[in-house]
N, C-alpha and C. Protein backbone atom coordinates (compact mmCIF):
# COMPACT_ATOMS: atom_id res chain seq x y z
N UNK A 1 -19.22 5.94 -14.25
CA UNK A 1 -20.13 4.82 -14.14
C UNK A 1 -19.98 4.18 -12.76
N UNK A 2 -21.11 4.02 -11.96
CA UNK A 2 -21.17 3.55 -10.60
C UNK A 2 -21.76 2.92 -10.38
N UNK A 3 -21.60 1.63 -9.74
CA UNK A 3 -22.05 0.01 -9.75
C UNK A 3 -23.63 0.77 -8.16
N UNK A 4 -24.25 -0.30 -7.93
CA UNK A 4 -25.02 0.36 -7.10
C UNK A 4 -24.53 0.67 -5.83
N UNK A 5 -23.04 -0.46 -5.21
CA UNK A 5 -22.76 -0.29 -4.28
C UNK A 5 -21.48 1.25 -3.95
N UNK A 6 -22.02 1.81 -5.58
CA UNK A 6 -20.74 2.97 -5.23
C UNK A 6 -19.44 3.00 -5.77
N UNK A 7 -19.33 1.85 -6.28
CA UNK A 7 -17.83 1.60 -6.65
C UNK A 7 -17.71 1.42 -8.29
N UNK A 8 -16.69 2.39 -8.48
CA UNK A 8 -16.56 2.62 -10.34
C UNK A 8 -15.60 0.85 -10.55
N UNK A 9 -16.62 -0.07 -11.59
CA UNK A 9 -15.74 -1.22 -12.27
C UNK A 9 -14.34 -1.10 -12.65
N UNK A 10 -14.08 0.27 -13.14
CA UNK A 10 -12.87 0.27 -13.75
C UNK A 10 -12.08 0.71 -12.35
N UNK A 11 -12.45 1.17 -11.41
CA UNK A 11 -11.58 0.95 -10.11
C UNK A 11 -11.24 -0.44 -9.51
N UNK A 12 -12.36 -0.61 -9.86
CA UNK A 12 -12.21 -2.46 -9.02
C UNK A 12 -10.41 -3.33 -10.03
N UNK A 13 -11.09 -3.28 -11.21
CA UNK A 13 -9.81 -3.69 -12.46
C UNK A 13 -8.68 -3.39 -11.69
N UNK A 14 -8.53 -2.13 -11.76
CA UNK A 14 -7.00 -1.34 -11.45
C UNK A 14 -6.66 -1.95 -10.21
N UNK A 15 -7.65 -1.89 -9.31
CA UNK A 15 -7.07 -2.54 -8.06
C UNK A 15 -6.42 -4.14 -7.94
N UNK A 16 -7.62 -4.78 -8.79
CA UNK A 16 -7.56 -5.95 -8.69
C UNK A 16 -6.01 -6.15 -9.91
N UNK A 17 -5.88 -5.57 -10.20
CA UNK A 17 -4.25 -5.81 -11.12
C UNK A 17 -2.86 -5.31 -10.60
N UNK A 18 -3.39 -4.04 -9.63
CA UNK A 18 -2.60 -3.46 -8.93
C UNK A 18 -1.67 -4.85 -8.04
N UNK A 19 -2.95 -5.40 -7.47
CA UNK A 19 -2.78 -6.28 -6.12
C UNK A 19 -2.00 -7.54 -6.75
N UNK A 20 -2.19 -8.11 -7.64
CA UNK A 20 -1.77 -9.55 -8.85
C UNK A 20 -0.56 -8.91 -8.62
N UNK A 21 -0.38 -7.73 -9.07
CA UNK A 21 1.46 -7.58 -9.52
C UNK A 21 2.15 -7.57 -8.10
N UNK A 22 1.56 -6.57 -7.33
CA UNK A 22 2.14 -6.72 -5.71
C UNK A 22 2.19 -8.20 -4.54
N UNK A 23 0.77 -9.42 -5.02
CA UNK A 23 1.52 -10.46 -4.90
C UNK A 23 2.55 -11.22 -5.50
N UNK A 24 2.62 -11.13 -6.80
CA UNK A 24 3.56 -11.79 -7.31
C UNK A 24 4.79 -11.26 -6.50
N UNK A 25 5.17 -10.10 -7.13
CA UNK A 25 6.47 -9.49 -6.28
C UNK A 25 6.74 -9.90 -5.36
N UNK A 26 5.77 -9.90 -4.10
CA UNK A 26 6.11 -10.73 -2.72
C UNK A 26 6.65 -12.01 -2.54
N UNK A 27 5.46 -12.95 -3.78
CA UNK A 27 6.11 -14.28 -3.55
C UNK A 27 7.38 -14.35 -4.10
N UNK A 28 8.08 -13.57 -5.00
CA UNK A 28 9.23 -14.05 -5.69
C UNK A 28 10.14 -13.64 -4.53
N UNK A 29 11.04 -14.08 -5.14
CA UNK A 29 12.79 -13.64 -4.04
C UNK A 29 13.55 -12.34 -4.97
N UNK A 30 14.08 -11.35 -3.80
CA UNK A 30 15.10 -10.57 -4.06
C UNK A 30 16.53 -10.95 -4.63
N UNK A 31 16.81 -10.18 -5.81
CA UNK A 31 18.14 -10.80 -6.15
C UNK A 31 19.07 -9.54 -5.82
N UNK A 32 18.89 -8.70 -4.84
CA UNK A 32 19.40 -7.64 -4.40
C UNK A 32 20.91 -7.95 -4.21
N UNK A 33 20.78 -8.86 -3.04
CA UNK A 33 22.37 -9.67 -2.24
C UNK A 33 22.65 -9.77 -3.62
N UNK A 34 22.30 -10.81 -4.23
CA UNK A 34 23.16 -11.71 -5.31
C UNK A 34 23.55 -10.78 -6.55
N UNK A 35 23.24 -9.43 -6.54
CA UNK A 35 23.77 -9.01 -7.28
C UNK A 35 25.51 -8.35 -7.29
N UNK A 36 25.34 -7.99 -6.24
CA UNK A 36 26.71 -7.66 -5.88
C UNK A 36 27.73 -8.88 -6.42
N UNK A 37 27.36 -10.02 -5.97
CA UNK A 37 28.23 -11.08 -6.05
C UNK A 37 28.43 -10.75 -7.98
N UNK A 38 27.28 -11.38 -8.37
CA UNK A 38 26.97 -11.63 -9.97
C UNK A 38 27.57 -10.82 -10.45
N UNK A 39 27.83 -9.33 -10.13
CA UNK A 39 28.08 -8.05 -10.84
C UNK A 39 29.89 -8.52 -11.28
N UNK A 40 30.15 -9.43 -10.83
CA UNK A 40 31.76 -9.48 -10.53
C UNK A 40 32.05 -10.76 -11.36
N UNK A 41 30.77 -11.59 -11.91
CA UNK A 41 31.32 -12.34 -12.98
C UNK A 41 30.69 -12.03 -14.14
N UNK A 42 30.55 -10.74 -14.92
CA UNK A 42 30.67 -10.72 -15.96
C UNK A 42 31.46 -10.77 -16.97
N UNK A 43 30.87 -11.47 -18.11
CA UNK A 43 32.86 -12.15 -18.80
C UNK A 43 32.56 -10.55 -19.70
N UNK A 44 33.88 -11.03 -20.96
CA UNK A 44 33.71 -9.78 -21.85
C UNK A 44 32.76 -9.67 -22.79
N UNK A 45 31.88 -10.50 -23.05
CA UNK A 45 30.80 -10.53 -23.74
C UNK A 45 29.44 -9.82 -23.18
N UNK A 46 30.07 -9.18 -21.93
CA UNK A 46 28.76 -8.68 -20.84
C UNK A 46 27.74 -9.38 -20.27
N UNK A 47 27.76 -10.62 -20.27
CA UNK A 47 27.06 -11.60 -19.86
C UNK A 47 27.55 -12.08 -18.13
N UNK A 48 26.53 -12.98 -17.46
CA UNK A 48 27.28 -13.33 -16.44
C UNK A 48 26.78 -15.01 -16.70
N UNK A 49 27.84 -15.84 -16.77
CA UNK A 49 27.47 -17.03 -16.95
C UNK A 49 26.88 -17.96 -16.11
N UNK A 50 26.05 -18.25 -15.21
CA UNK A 50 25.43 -18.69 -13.75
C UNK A 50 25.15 -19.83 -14.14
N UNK A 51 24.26 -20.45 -13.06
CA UNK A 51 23.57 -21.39 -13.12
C UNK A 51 22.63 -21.28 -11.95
N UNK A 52 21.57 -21.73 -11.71
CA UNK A 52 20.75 -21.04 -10.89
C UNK A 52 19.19 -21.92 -10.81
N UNK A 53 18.62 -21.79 -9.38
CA UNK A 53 17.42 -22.35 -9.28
C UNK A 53 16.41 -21.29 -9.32
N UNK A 54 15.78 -21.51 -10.04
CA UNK A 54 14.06 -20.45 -9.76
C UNK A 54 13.04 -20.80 -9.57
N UNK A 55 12.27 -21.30 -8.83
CA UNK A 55 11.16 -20.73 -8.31
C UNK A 55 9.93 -20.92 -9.53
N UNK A 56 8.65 -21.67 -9.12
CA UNK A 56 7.89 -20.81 -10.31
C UNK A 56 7.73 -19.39 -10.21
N UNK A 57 7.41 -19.40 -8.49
CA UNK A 57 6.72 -17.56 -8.46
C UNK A 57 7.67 -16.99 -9.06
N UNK A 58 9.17 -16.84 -8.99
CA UNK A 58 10.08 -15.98 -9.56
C UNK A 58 10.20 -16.02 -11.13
N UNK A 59 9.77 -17.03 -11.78
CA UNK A 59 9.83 -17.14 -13.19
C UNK A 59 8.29 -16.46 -13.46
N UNK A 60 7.48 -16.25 -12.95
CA UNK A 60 6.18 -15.79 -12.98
C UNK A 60 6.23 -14.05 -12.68
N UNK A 61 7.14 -14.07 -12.14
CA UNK A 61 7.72 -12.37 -11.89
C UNK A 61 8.26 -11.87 -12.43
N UNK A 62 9.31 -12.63 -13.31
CA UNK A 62 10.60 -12.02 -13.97
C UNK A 62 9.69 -11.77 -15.67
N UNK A 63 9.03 -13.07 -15.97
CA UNK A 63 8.65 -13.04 -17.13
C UNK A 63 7.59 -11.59 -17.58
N UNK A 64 7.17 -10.95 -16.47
CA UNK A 64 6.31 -9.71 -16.44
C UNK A 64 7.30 -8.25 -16.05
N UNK A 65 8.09 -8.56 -15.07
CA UNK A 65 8.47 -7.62 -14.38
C UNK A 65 9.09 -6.36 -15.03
N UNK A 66 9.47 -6.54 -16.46
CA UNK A 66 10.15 -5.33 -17.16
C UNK A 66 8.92 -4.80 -17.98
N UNK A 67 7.97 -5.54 -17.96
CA UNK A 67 6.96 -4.50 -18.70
C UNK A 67 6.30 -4.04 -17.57
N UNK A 68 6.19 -3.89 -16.35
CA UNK A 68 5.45 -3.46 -15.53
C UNK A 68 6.35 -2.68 -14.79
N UNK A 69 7.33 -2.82 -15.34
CA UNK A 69 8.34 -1.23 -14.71
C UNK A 69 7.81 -0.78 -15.57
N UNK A 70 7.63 -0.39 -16.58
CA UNK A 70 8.07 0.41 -17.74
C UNK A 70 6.08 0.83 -17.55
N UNK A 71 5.45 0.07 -17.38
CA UNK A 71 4.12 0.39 -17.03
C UNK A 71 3.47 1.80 -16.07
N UNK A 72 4.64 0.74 -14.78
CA UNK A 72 4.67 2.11 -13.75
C UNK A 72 5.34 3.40 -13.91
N UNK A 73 6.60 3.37 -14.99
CA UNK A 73 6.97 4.50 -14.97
C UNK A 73 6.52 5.65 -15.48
N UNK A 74 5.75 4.75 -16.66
CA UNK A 74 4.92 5.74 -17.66
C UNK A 74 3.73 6.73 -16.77
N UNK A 75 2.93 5.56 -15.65
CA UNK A 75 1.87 6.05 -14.99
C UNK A 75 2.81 7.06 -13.95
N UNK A 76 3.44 6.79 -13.26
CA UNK A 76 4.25 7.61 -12.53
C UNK A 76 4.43 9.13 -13.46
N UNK A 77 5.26 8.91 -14.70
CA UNK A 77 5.51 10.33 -15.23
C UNK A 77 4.23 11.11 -15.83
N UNK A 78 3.26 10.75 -16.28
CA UNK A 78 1.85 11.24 -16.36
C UNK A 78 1.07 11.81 -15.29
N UNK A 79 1.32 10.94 -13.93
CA UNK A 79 1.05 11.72 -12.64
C UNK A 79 1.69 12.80 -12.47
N UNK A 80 3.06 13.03 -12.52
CA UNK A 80 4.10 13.75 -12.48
C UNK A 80 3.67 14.84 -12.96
N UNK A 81 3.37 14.72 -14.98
CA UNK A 81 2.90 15.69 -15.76
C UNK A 81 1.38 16.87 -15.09
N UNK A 82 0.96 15.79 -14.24
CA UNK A 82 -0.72 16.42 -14.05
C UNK A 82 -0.63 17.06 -12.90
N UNK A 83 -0.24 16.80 -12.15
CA UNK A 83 0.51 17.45 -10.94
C UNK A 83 1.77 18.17 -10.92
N UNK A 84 1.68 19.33 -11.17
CA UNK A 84 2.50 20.56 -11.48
C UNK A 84 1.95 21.46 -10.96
N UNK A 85 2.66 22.37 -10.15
CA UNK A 85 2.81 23.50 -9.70
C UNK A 85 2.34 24.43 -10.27
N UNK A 86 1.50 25.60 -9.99
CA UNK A 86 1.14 27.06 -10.96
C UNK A 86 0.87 27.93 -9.57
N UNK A 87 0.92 29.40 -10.38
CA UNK A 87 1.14 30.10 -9.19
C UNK A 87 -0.79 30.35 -8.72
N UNK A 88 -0.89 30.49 -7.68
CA UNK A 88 -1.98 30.49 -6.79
C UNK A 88 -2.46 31.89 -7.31
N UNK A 89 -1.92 32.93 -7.53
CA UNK A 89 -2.74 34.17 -7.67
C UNK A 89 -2.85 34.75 -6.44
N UNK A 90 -3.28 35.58 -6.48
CA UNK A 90 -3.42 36.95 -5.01
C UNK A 90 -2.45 37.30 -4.55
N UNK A 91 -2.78 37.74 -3.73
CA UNK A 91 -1.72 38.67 -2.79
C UNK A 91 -1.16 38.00 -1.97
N UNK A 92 0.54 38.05 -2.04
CA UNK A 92 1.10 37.10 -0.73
C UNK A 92 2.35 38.24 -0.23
N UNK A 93 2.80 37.79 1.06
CA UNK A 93 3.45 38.55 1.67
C UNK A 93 5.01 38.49 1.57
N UNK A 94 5.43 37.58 0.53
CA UNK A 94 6.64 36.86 -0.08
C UNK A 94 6.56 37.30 -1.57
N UNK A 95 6.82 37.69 -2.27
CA UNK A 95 6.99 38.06 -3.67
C UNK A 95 8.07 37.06 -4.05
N UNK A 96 9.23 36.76 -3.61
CA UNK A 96 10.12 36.10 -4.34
C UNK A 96 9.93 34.18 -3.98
N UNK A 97 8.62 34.29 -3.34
CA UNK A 97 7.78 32.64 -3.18
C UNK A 97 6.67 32.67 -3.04
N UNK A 98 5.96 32.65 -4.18
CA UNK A 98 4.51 32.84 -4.23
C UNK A 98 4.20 31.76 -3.65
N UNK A 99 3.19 31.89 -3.36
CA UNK A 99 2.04 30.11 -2.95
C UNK A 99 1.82 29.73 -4.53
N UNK A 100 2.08 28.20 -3.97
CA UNK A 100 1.62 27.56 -5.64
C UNK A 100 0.45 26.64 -5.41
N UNK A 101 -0.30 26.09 -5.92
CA UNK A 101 -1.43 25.08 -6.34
C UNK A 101 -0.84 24.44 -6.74
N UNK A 102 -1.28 23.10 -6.79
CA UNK A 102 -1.33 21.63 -8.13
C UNK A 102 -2.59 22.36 -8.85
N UNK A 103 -1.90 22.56 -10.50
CA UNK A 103 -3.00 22.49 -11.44
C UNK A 103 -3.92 21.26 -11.81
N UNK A 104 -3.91 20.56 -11.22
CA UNK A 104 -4.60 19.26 -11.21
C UNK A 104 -5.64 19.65 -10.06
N UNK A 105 -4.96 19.33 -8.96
CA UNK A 105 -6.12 18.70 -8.15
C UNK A 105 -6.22 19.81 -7.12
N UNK A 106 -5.94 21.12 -6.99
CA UNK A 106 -5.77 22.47 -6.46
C UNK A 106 -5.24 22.52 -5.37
N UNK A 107 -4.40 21.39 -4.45
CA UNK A 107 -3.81 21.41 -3.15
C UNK A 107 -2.52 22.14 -3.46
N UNK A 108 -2.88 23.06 -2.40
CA UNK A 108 -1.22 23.74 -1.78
C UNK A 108 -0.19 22.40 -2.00
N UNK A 109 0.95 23.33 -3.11
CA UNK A 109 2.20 22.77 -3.62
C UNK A 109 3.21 22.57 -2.33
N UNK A 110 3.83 21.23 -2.15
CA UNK A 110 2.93 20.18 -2.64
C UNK A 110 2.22 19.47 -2.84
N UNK A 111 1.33 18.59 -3.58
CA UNK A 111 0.30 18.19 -3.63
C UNK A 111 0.04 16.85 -3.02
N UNK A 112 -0.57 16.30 -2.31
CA UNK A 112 -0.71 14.64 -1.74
C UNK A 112 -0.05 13.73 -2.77
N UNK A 113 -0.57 14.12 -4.29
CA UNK A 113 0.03 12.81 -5.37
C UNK A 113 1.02 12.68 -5.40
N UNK A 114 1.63 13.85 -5.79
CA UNK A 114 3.11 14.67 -5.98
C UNK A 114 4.15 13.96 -4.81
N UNK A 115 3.47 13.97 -3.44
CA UNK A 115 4.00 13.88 -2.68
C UNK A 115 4.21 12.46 -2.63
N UNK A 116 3.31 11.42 -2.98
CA UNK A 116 3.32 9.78 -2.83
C UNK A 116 4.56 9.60 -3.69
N UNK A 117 4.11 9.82 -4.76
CA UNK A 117 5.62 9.72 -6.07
C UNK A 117 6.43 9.61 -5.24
N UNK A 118 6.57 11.01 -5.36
CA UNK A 118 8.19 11.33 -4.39
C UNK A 118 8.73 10.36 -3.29
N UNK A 119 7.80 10.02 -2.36
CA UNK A 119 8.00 9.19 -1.25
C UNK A 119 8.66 7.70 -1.57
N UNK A 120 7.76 7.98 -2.75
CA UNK A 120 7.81 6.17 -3.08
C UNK A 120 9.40 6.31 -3.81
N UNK A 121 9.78 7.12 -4.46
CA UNK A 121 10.81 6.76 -5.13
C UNK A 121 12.26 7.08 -4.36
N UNK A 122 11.75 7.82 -2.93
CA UNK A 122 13.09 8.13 -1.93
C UNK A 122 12.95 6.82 -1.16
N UNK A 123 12.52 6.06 -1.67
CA UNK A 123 12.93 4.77 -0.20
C UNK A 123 13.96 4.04 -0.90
């Protein structure tokens, strides 16, 4: 379905939700540093007992942020699933490394998607 100017609605959505979650993220703060510290007062109950200032944006982040991992990971491993390797067929001059395709989207393995994943999850 294509709006007149070209653009599928349900692209616009995705984007426009894409972008909500990627500002939020921005405005909140990293608790990267502070974890190291935190990691070192957990009592034996596995808890770490703090006290702490937040932010609305960060209470606006945190209160979403584990379902939208779990969001992305799902979309991530479904990409993953669709983008798979199969052998290309014909004649190649390597027998023990065929050329492969993405059975998805037919680019020489590897594939652009394949390849974003990947990128994104080596940084």
């Amino acid at each position: 379905m294509r709006t007149r100017q070209g653009v599928d609605p349900r692209e616009l959505r995705l984007r426009d939700r894409l972008e909500v979650i990627r500002a939020r993220s921005e405005k909140s703060n990293s608790w990267r540093s502070a974890t190291q510290y935190l990691g070192r007062l957990v009592n034996r109950s596995g808890f770490v007992p703090i006290r702490t200032r937040l932010s609305r944006e960060d209470l606006t982040f945190l209160s979403g942020a584990r379902d939208e991992v779990m969001m992305f990971t799902e979309l991530a491993l479904r990409l993953a699933d669709l983008h798979r390797p199969q052998d290309a067929g014909g004649i190649t001059s390597d027998p023990n490394n065929p050329i492969q395709r993405c059975r998805a989207c037919m680019w020489r393995w590897p594939c652009p998607t394949f390849r974003a994943i990947e990128e994104s999850l080596d940084q």
